[in-house]
N, C-alpha and C. Protein backbone atom coordinates (compact mmCIF):
# COMPACT_ATOMS: atom_id res chain seq x y z
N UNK A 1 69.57 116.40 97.49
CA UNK A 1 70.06 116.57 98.85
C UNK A 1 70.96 115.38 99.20
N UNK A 2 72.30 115.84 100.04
CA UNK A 2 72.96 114.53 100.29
C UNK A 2 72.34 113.39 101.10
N UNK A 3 72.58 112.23 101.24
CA UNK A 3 71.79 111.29 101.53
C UNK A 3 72.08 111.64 103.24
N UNK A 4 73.30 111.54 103.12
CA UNK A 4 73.75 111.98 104.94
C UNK A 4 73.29 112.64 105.65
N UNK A 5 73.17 113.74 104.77
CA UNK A 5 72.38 115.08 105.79
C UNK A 5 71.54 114.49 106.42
N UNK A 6 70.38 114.07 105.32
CA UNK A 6 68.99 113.51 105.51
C UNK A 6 68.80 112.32 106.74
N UNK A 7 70.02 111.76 106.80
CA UNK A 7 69.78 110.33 108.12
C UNK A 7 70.48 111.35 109.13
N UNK A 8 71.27 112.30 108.66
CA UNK A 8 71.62 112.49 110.12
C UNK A 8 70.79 113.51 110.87
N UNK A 9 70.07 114.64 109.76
CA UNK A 9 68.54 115.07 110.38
C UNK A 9 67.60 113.99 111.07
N UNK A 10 67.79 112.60 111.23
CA UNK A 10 66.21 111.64 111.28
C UNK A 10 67.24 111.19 112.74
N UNK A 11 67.86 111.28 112.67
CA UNK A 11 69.36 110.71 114.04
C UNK A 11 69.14 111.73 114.90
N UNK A 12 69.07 112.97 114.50
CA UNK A 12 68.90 114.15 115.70
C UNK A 12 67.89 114.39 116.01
N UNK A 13 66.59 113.77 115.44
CA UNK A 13 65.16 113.87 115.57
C UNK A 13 64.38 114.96 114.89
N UNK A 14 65.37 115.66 113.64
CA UNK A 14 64.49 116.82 113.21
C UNK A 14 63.46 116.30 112.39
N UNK A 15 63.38 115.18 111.53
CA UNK A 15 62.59 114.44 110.68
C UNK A 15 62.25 113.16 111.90
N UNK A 16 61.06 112.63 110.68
CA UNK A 16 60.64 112.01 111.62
C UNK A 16 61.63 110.57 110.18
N UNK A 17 60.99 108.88 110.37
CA UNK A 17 61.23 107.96 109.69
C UNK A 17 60.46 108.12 108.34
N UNK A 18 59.74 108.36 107.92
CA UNK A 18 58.78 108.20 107.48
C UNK A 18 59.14 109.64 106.51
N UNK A 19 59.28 110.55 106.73
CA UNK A 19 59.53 111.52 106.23
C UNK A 19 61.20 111.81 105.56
N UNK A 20 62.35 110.75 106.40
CA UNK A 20 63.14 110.72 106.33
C UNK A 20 63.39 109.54 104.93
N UNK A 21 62.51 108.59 104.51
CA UNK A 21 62.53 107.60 103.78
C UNK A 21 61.61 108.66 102.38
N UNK A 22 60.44 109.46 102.22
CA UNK A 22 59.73 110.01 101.46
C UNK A 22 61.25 111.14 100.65
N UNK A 23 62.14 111.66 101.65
CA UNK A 23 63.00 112.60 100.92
C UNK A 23 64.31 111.64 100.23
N UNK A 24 64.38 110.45 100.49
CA UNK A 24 65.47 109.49 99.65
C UNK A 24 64.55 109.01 98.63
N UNK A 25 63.28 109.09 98.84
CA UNK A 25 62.51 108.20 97.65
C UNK A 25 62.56 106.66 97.72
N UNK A 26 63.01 105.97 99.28
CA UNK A 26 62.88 104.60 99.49
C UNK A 26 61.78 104.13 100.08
N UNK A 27 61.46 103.04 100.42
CA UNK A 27 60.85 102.46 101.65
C UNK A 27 60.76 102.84 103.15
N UNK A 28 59.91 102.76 104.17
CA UNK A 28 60.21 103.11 105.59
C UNK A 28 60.82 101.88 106.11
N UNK A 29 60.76 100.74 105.47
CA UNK A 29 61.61 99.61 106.28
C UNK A 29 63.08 99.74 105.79
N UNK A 30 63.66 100.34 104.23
CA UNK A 30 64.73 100.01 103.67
C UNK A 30 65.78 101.49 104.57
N UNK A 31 64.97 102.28 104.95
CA UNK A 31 65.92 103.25 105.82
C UNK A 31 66.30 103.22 106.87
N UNK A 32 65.88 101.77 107.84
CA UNK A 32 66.55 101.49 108.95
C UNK A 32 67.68 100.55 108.46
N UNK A 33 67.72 100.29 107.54
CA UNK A 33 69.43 99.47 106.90
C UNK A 33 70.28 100.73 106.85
N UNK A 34 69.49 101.72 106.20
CA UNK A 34 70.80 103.00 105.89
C UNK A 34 71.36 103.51 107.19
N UNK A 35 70.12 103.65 107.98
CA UNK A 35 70.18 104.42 109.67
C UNK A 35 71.50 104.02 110.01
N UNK A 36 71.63 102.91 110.29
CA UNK A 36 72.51 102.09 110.61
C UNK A 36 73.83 101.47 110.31
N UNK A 37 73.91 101.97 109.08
CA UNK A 37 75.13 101.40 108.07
C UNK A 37 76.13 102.38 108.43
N UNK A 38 77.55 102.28 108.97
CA UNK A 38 78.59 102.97 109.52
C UNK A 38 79.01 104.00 108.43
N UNK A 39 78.80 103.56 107.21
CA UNK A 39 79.65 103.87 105.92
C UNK A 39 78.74 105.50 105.60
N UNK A 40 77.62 105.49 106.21
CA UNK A 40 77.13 106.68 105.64
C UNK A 40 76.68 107.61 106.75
N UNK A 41 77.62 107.92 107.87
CA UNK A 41 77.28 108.43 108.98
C UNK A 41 78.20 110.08 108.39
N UNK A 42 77.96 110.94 108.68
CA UNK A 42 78.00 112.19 108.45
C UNK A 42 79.74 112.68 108.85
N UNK A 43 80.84 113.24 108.23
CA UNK A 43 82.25 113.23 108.58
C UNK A 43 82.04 114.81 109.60
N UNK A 44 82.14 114.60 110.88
CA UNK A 44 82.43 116.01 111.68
C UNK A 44 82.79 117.02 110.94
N UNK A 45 82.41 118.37 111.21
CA UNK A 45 82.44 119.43 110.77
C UNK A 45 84.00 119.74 111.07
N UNK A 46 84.51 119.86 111.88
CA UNK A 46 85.62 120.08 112.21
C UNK A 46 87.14 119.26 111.74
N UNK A 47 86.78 118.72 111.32
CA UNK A 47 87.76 117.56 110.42
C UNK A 47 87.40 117.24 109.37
N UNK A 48 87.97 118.87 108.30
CA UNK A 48 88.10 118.97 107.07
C UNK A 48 89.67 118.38 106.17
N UNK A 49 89.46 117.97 105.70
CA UNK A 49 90.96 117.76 104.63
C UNK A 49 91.51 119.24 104.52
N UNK A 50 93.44 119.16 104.67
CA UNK A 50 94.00 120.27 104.46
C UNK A 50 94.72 119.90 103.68
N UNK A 51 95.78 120.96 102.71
CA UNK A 51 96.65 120.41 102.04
C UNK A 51 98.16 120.18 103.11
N UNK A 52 99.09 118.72 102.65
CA UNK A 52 99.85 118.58 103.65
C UNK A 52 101.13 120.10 103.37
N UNK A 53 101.24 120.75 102.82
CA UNK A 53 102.11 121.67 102.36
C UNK A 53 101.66 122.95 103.40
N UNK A 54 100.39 122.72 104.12
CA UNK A 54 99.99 124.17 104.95
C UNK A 54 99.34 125.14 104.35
C-alpha cells in the first residue's frame, strides 16, 4: 500500500496512530516524523500531469 494513502487516511481520522504505524510496519513514535514531513503529503486528485501537446 502507498505510504501516502496510509498518513493521509490517519490525517482524515479514518485510522487511528497506532494502526496507521502497524500498516507501514514502523514505530508509533517514528510516524509522527512521517505525519509531518511536507515531502510525503498526498498530490490532489485533480492535478494530474498532462501531456504539453494536449
Amino acid at each position: 500500500m502507498d505510504k501516502r494513502k496510509v498518513i493521509n487516511a490517519y490525517r482524515r481520522g479514518f485510522i487511528s496512530v497506532q494502526e496507521c504505524a502497524q500498516i507501514l510496519g514502523i514505530d508509533s513514535l517514528q510516524i509522527m516524523g512521517l505525519v509531518h514531513d511536507p515531502q510525503i503529503q498526498e498530490r490532489p486528485q485533480g492535478l494530474k500531469k498532462q501531456p504539453a501537446g494536449g
